[in-house]
C-alpha atoms as a PDB file:
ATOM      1  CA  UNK A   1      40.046  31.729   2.145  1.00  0.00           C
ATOM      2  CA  UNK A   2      40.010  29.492   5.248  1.00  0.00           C
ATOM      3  CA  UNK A   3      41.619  28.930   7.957  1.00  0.00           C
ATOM      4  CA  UNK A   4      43.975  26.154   8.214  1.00  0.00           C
ATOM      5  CA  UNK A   5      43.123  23.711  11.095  1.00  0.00           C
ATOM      6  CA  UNK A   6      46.484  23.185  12.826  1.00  0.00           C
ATOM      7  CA  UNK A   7      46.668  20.037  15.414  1.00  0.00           C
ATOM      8  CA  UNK A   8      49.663  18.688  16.703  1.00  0.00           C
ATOM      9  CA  UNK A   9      50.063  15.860  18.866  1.00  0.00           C
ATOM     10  CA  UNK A  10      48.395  12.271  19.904  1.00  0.00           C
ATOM     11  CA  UNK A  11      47.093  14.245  22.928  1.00  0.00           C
ATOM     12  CA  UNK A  12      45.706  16.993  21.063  1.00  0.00           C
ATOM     13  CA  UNK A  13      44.152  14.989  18.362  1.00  0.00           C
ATOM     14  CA  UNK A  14      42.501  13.133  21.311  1.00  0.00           C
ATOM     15  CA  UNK A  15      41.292  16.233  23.178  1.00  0.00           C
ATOM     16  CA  UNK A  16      39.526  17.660  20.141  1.00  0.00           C
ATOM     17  CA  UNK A  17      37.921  14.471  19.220  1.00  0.00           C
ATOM     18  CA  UNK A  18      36.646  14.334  22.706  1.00  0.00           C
ATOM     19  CA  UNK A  19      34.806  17.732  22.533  1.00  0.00           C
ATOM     20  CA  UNK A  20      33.778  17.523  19.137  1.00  0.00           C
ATOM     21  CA  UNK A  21      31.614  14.179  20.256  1.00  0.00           C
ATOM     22  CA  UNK A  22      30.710  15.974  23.489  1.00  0.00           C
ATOM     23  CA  UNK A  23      29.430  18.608  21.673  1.00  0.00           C
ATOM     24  CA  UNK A  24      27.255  16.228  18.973  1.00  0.00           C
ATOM     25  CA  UNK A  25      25.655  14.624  21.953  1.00  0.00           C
ATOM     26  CA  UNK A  26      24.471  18.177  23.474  1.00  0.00           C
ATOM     27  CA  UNK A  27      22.898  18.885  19.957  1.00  0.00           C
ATOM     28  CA  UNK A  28      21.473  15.584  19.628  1.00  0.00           C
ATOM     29  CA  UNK A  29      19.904  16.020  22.908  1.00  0.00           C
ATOM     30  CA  UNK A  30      18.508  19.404  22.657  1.00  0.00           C
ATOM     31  CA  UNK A  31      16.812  18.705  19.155  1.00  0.00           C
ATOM     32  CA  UNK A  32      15.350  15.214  20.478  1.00  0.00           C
ATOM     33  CA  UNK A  33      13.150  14.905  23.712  1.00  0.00           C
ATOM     34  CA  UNK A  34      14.668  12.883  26.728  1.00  0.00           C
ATOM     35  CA  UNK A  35      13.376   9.351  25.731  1.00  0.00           C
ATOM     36  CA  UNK A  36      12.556   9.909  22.692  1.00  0.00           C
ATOM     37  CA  UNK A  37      13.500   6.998  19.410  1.00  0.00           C
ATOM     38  CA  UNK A  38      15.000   7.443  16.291  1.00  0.00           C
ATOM     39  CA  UNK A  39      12.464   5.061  15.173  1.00  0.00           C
ATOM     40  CA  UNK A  40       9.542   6.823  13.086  1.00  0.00           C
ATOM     41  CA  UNK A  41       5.980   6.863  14.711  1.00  0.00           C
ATOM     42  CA  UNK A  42       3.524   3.727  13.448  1.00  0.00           C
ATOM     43  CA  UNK A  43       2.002   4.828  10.166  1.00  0.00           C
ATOM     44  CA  UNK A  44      -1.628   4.974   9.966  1.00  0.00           C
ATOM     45  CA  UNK A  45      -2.095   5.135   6.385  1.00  0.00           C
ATOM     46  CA  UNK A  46       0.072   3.737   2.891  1.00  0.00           C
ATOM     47  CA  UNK A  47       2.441   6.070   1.509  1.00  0.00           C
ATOM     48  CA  UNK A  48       1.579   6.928  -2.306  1.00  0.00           C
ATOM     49  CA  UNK A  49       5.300   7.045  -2.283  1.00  0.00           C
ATOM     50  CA  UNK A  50       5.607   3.602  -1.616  1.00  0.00           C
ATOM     51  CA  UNK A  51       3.067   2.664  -4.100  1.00  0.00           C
ATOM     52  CA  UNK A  52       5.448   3.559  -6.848  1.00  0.00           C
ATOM     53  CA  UNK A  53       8.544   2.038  -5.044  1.00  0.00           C
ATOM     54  CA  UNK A  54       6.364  -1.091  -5.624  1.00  0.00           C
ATOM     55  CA  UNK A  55       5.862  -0.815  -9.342  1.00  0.00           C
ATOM     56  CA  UNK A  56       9.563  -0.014  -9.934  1.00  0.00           C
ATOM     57  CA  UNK A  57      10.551  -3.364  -7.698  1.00  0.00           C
ATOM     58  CA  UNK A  58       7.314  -5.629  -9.047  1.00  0.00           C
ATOM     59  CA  UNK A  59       6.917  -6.470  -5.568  1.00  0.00           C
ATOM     60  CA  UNK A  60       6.716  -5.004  -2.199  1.00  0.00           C
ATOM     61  CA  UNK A  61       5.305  -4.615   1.457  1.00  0.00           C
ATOM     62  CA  UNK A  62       4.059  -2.142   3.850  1.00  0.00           C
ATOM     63  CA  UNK A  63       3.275  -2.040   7.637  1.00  0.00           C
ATOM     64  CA  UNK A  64       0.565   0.181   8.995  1.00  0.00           C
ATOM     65  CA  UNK A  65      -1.292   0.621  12.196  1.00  0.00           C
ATOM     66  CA  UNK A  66      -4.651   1.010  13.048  1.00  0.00           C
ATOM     67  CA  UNK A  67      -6.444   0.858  16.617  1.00  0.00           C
ATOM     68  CA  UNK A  68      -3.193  -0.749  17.828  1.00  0.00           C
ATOM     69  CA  UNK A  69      -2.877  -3.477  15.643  1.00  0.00           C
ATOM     70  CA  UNK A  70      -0.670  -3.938  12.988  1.00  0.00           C
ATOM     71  CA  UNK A  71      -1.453  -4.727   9.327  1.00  0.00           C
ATOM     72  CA  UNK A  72       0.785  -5.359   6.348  1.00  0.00           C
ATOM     73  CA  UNK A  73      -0.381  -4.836   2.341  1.00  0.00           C
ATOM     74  CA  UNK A  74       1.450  -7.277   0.272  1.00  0.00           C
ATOM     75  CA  UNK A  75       1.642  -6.515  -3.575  1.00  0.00           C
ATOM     76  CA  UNK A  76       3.225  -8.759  -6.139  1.00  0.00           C
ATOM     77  CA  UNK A  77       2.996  -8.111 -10.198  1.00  0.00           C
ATOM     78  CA  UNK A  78       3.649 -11.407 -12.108  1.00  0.00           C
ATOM     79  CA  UNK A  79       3.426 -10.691 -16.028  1.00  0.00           C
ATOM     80  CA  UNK A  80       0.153  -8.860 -16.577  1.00  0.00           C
ATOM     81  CA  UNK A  81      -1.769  -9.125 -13.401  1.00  0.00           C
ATOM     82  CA  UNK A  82      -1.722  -7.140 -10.076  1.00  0.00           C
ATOM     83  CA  UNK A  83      -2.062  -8.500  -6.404  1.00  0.00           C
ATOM     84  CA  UNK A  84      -2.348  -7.066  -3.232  1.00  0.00           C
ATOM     85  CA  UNK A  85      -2.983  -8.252  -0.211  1.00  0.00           C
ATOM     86  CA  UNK A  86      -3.408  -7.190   3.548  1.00  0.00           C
ATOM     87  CA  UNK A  87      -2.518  -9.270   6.068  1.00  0.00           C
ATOM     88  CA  UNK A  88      -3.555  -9.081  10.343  1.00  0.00           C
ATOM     89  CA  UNK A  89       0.171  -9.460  11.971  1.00  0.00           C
ATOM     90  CA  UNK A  90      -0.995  -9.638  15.349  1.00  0.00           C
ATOM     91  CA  UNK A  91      -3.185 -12.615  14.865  1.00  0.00           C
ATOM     92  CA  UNK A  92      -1.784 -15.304  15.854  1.00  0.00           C
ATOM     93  CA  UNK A  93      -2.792 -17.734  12.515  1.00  0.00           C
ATOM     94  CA  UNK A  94      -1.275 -14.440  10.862  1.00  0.00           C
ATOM     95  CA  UNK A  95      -4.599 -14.053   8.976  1.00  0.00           C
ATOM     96  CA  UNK A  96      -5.649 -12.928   5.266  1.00  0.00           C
ATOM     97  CA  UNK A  97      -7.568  -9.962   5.745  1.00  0.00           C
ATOM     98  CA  UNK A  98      -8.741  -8.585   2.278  1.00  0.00           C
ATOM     99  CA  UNK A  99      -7.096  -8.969  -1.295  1.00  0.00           C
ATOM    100  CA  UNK A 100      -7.349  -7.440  -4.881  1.00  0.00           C
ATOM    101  CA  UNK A 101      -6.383  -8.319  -8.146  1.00  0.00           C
ATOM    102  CA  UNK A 102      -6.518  -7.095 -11.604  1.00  0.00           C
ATOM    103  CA  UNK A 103      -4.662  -7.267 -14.669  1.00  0.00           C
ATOM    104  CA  UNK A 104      -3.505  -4.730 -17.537  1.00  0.00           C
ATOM    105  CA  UNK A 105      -4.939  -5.229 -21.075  1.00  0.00           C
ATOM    106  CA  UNK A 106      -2.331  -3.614 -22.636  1.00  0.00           C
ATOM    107  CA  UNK A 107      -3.939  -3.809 -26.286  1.00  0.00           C
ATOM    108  CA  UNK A 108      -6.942  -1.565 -24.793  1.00  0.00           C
ATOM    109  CA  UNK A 109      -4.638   0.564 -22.918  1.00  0.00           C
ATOM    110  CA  UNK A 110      -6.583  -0.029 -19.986  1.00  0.00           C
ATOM    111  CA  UNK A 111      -6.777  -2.134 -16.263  1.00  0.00           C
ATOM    112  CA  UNK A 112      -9.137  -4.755 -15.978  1.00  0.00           C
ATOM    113  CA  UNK A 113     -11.016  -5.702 -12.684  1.00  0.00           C
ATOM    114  CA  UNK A 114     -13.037  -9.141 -13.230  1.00  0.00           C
ATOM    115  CA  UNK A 115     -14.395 -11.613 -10.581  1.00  0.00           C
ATOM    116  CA  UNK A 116     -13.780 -14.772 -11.540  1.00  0.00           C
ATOM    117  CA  UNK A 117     -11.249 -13.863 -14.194  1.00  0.00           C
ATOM    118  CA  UNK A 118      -9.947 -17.075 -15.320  1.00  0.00           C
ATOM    119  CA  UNK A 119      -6.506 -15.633 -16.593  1.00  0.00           C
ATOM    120  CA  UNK A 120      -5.579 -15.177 -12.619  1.00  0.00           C
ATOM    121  CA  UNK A 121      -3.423 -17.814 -11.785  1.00  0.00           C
ATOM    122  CA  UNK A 122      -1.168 -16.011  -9.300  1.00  0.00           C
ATOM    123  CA  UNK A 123      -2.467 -17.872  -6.418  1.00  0.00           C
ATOM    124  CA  UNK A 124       0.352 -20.793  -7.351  1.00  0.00           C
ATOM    125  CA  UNK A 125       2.887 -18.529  -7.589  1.00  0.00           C
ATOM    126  CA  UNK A 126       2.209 -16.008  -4.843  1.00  0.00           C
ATOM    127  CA  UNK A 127       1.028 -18.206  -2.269  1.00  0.00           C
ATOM    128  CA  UNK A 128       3.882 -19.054  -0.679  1.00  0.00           C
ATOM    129  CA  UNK A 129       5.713 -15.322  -0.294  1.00  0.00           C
ATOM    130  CA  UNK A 130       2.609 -14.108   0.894  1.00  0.00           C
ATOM    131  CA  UNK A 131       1.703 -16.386   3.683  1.00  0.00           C
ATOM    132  CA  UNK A 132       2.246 -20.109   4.443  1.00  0.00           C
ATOM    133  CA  UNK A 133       0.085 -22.042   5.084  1.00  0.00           C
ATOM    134  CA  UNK A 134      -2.769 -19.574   4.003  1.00  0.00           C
ATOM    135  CA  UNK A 135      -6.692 -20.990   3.226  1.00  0.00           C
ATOM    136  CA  UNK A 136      -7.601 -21.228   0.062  1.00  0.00           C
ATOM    137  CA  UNK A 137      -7.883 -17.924  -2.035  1.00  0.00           C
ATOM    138  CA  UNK A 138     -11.351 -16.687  -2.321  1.00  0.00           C
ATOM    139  CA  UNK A 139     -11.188 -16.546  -6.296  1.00  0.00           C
ATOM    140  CA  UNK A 140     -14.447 -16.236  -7.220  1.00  0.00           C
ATOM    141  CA  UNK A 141     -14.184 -12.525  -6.248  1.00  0.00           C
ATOM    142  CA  UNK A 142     -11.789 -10.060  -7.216  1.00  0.00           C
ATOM    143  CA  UNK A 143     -12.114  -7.924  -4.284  1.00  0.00           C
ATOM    144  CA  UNK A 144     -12.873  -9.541  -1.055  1.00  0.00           C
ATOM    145  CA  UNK A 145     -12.868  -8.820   2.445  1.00  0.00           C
ATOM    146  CA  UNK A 146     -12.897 -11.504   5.253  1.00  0.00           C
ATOM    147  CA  UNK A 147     -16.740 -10.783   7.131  1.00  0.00           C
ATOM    148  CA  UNK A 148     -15.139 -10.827  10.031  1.00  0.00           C
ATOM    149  CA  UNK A 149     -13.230  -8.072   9.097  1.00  0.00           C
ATOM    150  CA  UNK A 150     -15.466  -5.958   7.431  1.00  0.00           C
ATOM    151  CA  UNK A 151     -17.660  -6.227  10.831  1.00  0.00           C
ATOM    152  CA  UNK A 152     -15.229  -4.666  12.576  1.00  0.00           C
ATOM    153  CA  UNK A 153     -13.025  -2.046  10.306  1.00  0.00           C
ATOM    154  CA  UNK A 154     -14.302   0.794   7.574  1.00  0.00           C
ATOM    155  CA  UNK A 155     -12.587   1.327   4.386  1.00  0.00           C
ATOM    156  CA  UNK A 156     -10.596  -2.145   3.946  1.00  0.00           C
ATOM    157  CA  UNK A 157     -11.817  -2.431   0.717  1.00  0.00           C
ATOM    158  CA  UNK A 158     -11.554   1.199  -0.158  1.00  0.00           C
ATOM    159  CA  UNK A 159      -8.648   1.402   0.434  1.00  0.00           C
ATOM    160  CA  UNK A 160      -7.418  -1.916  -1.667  1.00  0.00           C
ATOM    161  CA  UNK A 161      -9.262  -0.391  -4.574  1.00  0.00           C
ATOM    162  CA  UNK A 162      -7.213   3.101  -4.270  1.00  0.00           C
ATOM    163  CA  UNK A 163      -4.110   1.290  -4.280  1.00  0.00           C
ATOM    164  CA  UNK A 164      -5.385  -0.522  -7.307  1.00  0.00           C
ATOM    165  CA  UNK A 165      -6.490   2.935  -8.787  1.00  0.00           C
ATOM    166  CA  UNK A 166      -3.061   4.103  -8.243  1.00  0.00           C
ATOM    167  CA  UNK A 167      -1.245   1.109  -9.323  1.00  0.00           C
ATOM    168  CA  UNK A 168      -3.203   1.731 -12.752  1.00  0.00           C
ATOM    169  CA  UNK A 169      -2.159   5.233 -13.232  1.00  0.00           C
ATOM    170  CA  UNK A 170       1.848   4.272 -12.553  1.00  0.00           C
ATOM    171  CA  UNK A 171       0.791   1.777 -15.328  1.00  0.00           C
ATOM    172  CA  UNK A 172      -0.232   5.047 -17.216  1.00  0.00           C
ATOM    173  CA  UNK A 173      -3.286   3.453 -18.629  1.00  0.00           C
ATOM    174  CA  UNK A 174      -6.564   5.037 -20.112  1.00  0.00           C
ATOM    175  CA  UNK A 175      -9.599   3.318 -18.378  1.00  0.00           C
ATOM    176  CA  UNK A 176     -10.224   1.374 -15.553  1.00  0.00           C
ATOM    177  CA  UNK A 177     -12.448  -1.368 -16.439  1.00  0.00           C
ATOM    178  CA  UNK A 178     -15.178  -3.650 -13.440  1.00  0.00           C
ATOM    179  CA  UNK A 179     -16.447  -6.413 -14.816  1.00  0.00           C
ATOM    180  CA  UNK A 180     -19.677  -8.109 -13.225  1.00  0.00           C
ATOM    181  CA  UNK A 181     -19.581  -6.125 -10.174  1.00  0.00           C
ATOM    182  CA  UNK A 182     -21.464  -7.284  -7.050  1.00  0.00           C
ATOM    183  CA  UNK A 183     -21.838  -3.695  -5.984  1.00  0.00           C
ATOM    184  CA  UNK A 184     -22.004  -1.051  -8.288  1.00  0.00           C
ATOM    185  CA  UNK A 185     -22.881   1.558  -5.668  1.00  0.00           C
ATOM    186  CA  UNK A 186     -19.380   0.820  -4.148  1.00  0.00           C
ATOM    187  CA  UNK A 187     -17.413   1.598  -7.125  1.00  0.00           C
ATOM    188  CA  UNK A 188     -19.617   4.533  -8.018  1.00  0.00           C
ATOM    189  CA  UNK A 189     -18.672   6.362  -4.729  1.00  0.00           C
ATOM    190  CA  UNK A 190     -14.629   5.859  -5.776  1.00  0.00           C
ATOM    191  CA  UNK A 191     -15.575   7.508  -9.438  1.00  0.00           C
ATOM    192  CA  UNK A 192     -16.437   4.975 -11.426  1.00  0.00           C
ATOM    193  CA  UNK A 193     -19.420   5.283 -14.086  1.00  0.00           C
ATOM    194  CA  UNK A 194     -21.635   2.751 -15.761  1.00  0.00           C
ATOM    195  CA  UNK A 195     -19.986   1.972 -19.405  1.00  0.00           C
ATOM    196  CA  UNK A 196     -22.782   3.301 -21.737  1.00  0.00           C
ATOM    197  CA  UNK A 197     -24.173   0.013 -23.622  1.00  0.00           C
ATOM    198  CA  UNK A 198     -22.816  -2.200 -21.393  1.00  0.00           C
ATOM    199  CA  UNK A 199     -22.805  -3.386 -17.715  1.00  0.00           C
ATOM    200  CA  UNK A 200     -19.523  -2.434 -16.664  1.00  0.00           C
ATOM    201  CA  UNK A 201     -17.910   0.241 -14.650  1.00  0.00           C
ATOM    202  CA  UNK A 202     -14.945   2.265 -15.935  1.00  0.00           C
ATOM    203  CA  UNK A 203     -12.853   4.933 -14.032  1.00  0.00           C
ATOM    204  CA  UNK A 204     -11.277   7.376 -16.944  1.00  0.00           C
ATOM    205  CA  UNK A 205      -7.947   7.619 -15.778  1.00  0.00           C
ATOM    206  CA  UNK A 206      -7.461  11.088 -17.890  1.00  0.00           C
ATOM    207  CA  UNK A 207      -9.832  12.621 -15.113  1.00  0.00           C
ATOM    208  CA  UNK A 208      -8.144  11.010 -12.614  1.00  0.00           C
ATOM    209  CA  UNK A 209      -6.862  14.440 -10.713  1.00  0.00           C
ATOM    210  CA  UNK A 210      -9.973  15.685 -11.719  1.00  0.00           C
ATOM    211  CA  UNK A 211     -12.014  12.835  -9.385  1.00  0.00           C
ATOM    212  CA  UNK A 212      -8.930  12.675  -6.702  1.00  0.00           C
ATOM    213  CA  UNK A 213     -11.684  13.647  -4.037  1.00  0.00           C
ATOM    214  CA  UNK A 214     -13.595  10.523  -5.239  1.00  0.00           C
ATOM    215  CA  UNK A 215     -10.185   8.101  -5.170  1.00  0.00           C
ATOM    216  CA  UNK A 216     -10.418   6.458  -1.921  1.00  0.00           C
ATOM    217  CA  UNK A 217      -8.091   6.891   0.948  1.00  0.00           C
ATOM    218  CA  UNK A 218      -5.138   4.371   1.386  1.00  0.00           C
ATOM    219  CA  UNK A 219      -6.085   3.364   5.183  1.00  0.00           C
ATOM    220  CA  UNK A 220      -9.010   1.982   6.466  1.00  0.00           C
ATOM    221  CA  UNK A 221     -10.601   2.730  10.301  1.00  0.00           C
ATOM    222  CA  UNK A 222     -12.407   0.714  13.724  1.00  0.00           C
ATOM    223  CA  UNK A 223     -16.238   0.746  13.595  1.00  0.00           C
ATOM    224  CA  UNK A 224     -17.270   2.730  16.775  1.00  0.00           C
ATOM    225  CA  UNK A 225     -20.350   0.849  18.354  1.00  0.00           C
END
């Protein structure tokens, strides 16, 4: 059905391995411009993709870029609970930006989101592959962005809860529970609704593509004086 490729000869051999790279370089150089890197562009906001790459390993990073600098969101899951973290890599102390945790309750099916919890003991164990030498975790909250931070970039913590929102539905659970939230208003704008009898927030995760509008954005933006 095909022709038989016939090549005799050192100095043939030679010859048509010579054009055959000649003509790969042409290609490459008409389908990429002059200068151009083989690198991918600076991403500006977290992959879901990657997400789930995370809860298959139990532990991953990510690098994106915003205004020009670069940030990285750390996640570790040890046993039951859920950590993320995003970290400034062009500061020089390489500072703690924002974090999250939460753990699964897999009796009620469901994630739970309390400040203060005092089953979170991760601190310990994920110091060190997070950042060395990093101040003292800010464990009376849950969610918690550095002021300095929040000052000067929209959506940090947004965008920690959406990775927590989708971390919970890899996790397949039912509900999304807050516990003593500081700010209800803030969960209420990602879908959340006041638990009837209670205090708490939940997010039902059955209605999650139903409220995928509401589920905030994984990247965060500059505040424009």
């Amino acid at each position: 059905l095909y022709p038989k490729l016939r090549i005799s000869g050192r100095g043939q051999m030679r010859k048509f391995t010579e054009s055959a790279l000649e003509k790969l370089n042409s290609d490459s150089e008409s389908i990429a411009p002059q200068g151009a890197s083989l690198r991918s562009e600076a991403r500006t906001s977290l992959p879901e993709s990657t997400v789930m790459q995370w809860i298959r390993d139990e532990t991953g990073s990510a690098d994106i870029q915003i205004d020009g600098k670069k940030f990285e969101y750390h996640f570790r899951h040890i046993e039951r609970h859920f950590y993320v973290r995003l970290i400034d890599t062009t500061n020089s102390t390489v500072s703690e930006v924002a974090y999250i945790y939460f753990r699964i309750d897999r009796r009620n099916n469901s994630a739970v989101l309390i400040n203060g919890d005092p089953t979170f003991e991760m601190a310990k164990k994920v110091r060190a592959p997070f950042l060395a030498g990093a101040k003292p975790l800010q464990a009376e909250w849950a969610l918690y962005v550095d002021p300095s931070y929040r000052n000067q970039y929209r959506g940090i913590g947004s965008s920690l809860l959406g990775i927590a929102l989708r971390l919970a539905r890899e996790e397949q659970v039912q509900r999304f529970y807050i516990v003593k939230a500081p700010d209800p208003a803030f969960f209420e704008r990602a879908g959340f609704e006041r638990e009837r009898g209670t205090q708490n927030l939940v997010f039902d995760m059955d209605r999650y593509e139903e409220k995928t509008k509401l589920v905030p954005e994984l990247t965060f933006q500059p505040r424009r004086s």
